[in-house]
N, C-alpha and C. Protein backbone atom coordinates (compact mmCIF):
# COMPACT_ATOMS: atom_id res chain seq x y z
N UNK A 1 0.84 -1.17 0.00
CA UNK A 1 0.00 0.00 0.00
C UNK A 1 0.89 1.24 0.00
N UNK A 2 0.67 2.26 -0.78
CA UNK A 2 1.21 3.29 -1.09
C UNK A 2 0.34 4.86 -0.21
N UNK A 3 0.93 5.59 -0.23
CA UNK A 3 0.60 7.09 0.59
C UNK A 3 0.73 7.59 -1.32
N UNK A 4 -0.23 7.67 -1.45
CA UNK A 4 -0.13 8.63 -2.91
C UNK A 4 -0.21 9.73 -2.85
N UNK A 5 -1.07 10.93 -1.83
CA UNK A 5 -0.96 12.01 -1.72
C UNK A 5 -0.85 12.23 -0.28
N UNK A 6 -0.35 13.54 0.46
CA UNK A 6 0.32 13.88 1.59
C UNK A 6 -0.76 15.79 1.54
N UNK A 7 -1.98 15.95 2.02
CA UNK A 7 -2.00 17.34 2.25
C UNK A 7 -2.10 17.96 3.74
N UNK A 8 -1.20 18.72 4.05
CA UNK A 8 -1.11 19.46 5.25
C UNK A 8 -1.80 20.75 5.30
N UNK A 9 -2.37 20.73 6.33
CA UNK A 9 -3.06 21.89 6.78
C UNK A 9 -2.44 22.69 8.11
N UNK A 10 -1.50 23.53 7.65
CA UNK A 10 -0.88 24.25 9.23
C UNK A 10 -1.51 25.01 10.45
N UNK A 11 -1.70 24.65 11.33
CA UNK A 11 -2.43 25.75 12.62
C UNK A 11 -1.60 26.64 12.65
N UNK A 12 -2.34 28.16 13.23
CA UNK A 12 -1.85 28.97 13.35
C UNK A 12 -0.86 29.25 14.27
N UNK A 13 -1.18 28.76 15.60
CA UNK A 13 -0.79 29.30 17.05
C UNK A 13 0.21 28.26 17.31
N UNK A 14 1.48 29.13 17.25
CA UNK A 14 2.75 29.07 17.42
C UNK A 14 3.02 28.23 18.76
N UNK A 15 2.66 28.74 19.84
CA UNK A 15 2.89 28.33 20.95
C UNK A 15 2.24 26.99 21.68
N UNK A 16 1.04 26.37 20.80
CA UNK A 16 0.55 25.01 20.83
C UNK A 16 0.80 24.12 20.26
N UNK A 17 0.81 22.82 21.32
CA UNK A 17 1.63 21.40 20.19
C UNK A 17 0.63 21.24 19.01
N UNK A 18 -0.24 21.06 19.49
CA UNK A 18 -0.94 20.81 17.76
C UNK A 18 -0.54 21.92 16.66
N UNK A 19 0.56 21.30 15.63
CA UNK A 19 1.29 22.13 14.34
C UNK A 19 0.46 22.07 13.67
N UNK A 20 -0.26 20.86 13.38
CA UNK A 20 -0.85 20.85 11.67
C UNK A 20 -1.58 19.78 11.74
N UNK A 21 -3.07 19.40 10.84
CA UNK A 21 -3.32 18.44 10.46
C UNK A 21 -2.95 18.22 9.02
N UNK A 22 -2.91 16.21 8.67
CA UNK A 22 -2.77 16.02 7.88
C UNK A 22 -4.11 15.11 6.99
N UNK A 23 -3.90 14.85 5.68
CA UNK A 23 -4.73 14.47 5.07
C UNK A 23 -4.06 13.83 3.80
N UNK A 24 -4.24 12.18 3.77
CA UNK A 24 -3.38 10.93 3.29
C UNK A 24 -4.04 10.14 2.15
N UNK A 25 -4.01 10.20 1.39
CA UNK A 25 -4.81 9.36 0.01
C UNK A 25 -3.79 8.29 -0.01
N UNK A 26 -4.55 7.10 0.29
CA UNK A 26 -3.67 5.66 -0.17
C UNK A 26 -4.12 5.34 -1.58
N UNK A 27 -3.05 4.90 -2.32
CA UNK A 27 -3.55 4.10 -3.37
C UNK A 27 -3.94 4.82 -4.86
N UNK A 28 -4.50 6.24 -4.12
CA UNK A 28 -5.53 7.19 -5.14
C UNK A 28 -6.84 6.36 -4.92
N UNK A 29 -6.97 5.54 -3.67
CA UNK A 29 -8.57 5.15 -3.82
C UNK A 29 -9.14 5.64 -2.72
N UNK A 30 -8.06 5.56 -1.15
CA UNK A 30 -8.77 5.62 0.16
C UNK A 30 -8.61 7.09 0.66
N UNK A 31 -8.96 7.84 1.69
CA UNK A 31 -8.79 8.89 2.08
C UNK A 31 -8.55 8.75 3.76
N UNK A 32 -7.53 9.34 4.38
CA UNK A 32 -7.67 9.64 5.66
C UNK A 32 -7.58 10.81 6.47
N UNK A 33 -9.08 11.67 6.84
CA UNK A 33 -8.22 12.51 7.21
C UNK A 33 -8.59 12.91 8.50
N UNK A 34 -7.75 14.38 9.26
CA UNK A 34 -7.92 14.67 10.61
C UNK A 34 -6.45 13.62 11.33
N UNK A 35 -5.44 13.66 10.52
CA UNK A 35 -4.28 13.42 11.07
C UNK A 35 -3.44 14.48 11.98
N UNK A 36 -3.15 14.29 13.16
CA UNK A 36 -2.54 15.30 13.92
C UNK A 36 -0.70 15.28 13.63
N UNK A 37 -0.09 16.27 13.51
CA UNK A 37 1.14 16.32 13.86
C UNK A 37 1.12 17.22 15.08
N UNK A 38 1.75 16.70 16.18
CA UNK A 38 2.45 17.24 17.15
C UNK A 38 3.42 17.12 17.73
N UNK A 39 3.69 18.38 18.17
CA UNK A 39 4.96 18.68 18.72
C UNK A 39 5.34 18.10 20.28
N UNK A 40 5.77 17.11 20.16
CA UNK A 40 6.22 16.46 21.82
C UNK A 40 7.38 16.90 22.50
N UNK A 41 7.95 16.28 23.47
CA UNK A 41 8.82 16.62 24.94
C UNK A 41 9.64 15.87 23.59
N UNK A 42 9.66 14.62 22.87
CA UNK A 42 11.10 14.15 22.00
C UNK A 42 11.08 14.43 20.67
N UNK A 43 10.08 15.95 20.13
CA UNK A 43 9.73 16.15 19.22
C UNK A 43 8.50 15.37 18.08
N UNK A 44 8.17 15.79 16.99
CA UNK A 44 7.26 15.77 16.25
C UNK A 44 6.99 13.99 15.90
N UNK A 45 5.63 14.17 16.15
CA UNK A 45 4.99 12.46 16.06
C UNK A 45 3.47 12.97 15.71
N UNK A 46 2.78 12.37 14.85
CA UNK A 46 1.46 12.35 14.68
C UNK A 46 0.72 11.45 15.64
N UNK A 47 -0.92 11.98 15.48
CA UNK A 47 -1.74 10.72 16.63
C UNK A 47 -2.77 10.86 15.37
N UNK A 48 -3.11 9.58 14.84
CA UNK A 48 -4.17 9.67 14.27
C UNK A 48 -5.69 9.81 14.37
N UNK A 49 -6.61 9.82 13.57
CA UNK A 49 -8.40 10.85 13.59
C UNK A 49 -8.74 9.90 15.37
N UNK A 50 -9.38 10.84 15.93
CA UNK A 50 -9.99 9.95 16.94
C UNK A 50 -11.20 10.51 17.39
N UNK A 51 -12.09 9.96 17.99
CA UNK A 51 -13.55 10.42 18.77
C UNK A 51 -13.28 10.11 20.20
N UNK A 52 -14.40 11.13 20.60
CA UNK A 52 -14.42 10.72 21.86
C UNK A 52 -15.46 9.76 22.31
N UNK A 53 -14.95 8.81 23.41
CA UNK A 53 -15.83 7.81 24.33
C UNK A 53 -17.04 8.48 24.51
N UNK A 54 -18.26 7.53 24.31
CA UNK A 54 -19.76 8.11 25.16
C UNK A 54 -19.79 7.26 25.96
N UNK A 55 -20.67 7.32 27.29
CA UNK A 55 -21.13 6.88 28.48
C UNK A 55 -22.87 7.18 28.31
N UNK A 56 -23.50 5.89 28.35
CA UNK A 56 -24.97 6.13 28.64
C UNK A 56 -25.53 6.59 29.69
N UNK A 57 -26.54 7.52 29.77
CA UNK A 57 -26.91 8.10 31.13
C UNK A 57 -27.63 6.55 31.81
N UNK A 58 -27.70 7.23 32.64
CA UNK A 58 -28.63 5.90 33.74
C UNK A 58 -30.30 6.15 33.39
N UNK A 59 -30.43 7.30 33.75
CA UNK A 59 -31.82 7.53 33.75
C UNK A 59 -32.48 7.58 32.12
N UNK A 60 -32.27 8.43 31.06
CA UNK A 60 -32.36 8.35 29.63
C UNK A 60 -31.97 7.70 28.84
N UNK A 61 -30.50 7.05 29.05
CA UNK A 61 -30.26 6.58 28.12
C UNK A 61 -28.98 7.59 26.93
N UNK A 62 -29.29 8.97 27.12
CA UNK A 62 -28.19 9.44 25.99
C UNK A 62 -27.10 9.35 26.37
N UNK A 63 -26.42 9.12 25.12
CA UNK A 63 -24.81 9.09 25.19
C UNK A 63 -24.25 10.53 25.04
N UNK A 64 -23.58 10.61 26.43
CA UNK A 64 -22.83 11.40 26.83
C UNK A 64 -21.24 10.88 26.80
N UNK A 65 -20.90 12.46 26.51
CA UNK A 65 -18.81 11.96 26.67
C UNK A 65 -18.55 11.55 28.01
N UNK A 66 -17.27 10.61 27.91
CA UNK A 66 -16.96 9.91 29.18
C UNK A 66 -16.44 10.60 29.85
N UNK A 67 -16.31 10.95 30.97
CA UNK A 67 -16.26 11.65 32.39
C UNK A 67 -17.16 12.98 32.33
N UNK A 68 -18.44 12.95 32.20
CA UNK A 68 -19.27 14.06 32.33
C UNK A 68 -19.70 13.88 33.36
N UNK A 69 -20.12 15.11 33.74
CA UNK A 69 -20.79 15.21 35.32
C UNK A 69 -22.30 15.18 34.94
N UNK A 70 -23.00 16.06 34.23
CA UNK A 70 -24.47 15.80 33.89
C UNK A 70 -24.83 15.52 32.46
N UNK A 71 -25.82 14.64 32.60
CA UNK A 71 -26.73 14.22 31.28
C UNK A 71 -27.09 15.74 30.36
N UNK A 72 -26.32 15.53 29.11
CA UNK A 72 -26.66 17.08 28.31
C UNK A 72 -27.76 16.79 27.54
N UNK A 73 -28.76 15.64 27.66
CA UNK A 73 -30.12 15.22 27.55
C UNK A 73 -31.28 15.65 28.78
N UNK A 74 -31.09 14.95 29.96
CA UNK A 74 -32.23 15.76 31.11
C UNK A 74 -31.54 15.75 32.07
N UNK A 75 -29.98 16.27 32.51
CA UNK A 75 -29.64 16.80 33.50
C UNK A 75 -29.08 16.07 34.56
N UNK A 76 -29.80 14.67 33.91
CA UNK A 76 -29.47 13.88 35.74
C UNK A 76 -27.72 13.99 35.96
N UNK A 77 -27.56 13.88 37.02
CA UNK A 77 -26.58 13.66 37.31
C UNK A 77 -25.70 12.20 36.91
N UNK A 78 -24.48 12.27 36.80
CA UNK A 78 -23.97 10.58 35.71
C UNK A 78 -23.40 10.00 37.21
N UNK A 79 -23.08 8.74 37.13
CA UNK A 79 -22.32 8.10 37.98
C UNK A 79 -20.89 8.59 37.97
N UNK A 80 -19.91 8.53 38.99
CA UNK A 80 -18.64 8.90 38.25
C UNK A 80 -17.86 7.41 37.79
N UNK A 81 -18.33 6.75 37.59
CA UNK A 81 -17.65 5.28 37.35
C UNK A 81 -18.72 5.05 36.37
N UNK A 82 -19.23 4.72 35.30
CA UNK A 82 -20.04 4.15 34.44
C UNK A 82 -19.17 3.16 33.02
N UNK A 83 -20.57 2.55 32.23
CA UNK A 83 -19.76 1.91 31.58
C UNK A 83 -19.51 2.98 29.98
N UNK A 84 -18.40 2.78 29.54
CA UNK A 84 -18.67 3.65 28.37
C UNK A 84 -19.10 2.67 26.79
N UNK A 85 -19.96 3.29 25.76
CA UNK A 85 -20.11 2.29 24.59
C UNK A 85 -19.45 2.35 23.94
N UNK A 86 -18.74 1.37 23.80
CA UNK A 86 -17.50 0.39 22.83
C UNK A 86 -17.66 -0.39 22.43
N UNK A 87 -16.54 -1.54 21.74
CA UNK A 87 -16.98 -2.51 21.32
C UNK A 87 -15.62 -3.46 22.23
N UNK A 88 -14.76 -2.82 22.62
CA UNK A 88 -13.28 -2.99 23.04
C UNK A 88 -13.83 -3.32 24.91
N UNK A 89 -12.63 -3.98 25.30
CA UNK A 89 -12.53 -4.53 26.76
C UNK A 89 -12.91 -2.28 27.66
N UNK A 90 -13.01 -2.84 28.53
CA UNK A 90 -13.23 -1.71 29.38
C UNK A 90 -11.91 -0.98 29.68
N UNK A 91 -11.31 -2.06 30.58
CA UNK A 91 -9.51 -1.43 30.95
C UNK A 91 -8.96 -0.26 29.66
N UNK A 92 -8.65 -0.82 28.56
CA UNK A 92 -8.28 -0.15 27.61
C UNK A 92 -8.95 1.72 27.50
N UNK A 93 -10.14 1.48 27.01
CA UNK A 93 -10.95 2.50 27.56
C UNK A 93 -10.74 3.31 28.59
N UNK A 94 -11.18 2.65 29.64
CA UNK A 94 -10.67 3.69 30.74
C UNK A 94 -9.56 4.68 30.95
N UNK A 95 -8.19 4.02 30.16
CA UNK A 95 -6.86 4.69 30.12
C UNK A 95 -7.04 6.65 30.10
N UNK A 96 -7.81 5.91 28.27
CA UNK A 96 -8.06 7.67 27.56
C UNK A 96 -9.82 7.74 27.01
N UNK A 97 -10.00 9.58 26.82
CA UNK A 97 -11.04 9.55 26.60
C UNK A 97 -11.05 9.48 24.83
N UNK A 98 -10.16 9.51 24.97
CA UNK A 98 -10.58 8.93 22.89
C UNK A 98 -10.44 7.88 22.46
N UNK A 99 -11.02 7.24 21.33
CA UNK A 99 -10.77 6.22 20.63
C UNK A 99 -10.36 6.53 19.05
N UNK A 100 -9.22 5.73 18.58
CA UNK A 100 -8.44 6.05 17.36
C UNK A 100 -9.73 5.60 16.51
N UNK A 101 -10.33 6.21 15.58
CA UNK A 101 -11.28 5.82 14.36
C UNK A 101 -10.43 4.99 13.30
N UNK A 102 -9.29 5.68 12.75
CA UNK A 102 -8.78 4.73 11.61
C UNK A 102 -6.48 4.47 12.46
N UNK A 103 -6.12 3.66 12.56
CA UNK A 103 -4.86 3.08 12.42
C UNK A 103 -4.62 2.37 12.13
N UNK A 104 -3.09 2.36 11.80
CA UNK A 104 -1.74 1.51 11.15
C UNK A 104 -1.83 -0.18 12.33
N UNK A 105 -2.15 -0.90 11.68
CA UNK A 105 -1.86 -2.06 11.87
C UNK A 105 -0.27 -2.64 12.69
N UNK A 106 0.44 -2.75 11.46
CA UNK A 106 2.15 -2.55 11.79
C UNK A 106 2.48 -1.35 12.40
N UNK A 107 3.84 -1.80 12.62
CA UNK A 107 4.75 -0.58 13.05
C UNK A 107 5.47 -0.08 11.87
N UNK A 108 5.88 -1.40 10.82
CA UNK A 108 6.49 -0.77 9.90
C UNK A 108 5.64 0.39 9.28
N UNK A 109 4.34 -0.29 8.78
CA UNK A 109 3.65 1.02 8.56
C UNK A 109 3.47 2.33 9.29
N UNK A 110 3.42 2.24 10.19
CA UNK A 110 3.29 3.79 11.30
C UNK A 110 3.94 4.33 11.19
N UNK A 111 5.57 3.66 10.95
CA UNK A 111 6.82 4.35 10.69
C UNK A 111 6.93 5.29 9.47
N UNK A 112 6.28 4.49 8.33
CA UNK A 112 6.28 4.93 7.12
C UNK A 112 5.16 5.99 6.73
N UNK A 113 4.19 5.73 7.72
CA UNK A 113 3.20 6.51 6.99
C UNK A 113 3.90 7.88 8.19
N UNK A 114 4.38 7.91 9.35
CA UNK A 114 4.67 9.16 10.29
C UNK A 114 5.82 10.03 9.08
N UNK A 115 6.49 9.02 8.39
CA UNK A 115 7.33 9.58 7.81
C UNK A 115 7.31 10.21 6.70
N UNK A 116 6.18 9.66 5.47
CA UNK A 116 5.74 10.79 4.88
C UNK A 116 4.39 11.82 5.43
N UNK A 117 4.08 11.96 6.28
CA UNK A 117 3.36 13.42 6.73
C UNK A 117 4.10 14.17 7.41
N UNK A 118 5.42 13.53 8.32
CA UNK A 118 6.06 14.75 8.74
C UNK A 118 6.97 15.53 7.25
N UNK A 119 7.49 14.54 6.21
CA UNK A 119 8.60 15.16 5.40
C UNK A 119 7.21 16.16 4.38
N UNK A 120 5.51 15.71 4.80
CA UNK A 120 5.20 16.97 3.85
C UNK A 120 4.56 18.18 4.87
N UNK A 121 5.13 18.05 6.30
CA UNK A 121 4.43 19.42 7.01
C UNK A 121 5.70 19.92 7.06
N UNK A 122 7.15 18.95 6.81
CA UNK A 122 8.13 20.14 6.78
C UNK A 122 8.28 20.97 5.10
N UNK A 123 7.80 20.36 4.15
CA UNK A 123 7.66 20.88 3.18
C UNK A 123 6.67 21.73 2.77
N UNK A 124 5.16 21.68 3.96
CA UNK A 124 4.48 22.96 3.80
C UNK A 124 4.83 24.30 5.06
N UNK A 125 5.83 23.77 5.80
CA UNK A 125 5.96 24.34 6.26
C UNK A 125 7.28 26.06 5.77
N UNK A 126 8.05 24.93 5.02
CA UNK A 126 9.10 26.06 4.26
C UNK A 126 8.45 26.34 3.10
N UNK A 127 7.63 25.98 2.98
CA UNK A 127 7.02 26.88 1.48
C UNK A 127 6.27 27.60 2.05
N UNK A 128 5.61 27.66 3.32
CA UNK A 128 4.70 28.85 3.80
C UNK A 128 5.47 29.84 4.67
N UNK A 129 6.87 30.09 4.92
CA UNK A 129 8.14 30.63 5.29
C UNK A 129 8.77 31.09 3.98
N UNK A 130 8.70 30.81 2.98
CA UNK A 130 9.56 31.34 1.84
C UNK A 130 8.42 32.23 1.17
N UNK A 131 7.16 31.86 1.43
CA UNK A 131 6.07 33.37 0.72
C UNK A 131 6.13 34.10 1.46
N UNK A 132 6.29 34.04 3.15
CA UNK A 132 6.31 35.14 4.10
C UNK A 132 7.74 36.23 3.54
N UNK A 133 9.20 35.69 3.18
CA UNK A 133 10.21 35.92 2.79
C UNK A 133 9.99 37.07 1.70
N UNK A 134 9.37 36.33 1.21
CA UNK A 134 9.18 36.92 -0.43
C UNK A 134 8.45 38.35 -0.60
């Protein structure tokens, strides 16, 4: 499987890890997008598209994000321990409040695919530095 196209979208604000999202055409058939590059404590690593966990209320029934304090359906108050809807073991879950929508299987792949979105946010990044120049 091939990365056929690489488009970056740069954030503005300098002083936050989130640099840029990216957006990955495999193949010329598949699309992925809402790829994060960020800036870490050992430098730049992407986290790929993710949602957040819902938790069913007790009393209604709506799915609310996981660790809410009230039902943004009728108010009740949530448990602070509930179960959240997944399809995955609980433990896992519990860790974080997001769940990855689309990832890399391998590592080789992760490697490869981290490696062409960072070599094209450093390439939109000096081409959006050389029009400032100009």
């Amino acid at each position: 499987m091939e990365i056929s196209e690489v488009r970056i979208f740069l954030k503005d604000s300098p002083d936050k890890k989130l640099k840029a999202y990216a957006t990955i055409t495999l193949d010329n058939a598949f699309v992925v997008r809402n790829i994060k590059v960020i800036e870490g404590s050992s430098g730049l690593f992407i986290a790929m598209p993710s949602r957040k966990i819902k938790q069913p209320c007790p009393k209604c029934g709506f799915r609310n994000e996981l660790r809410s304090k009230y039902c943004n359906q009728c108010a009740a108050q949530l448990p602070l321990v509930s179960q959240p809807i997944t399809g995955e073991s609980q433990a896992s879950d519990m860790q974080s409040e997001h769940k990855d929508i689309a990832h890399p299987i391998t590592q080789q792949f992760r490697e490869y695919l981290q490696k062409k979105v960072l070599e094209g946010y450093a390439q939109e990044k000096n081409k959006g530095q050389a029009e400032v120049v100009s």
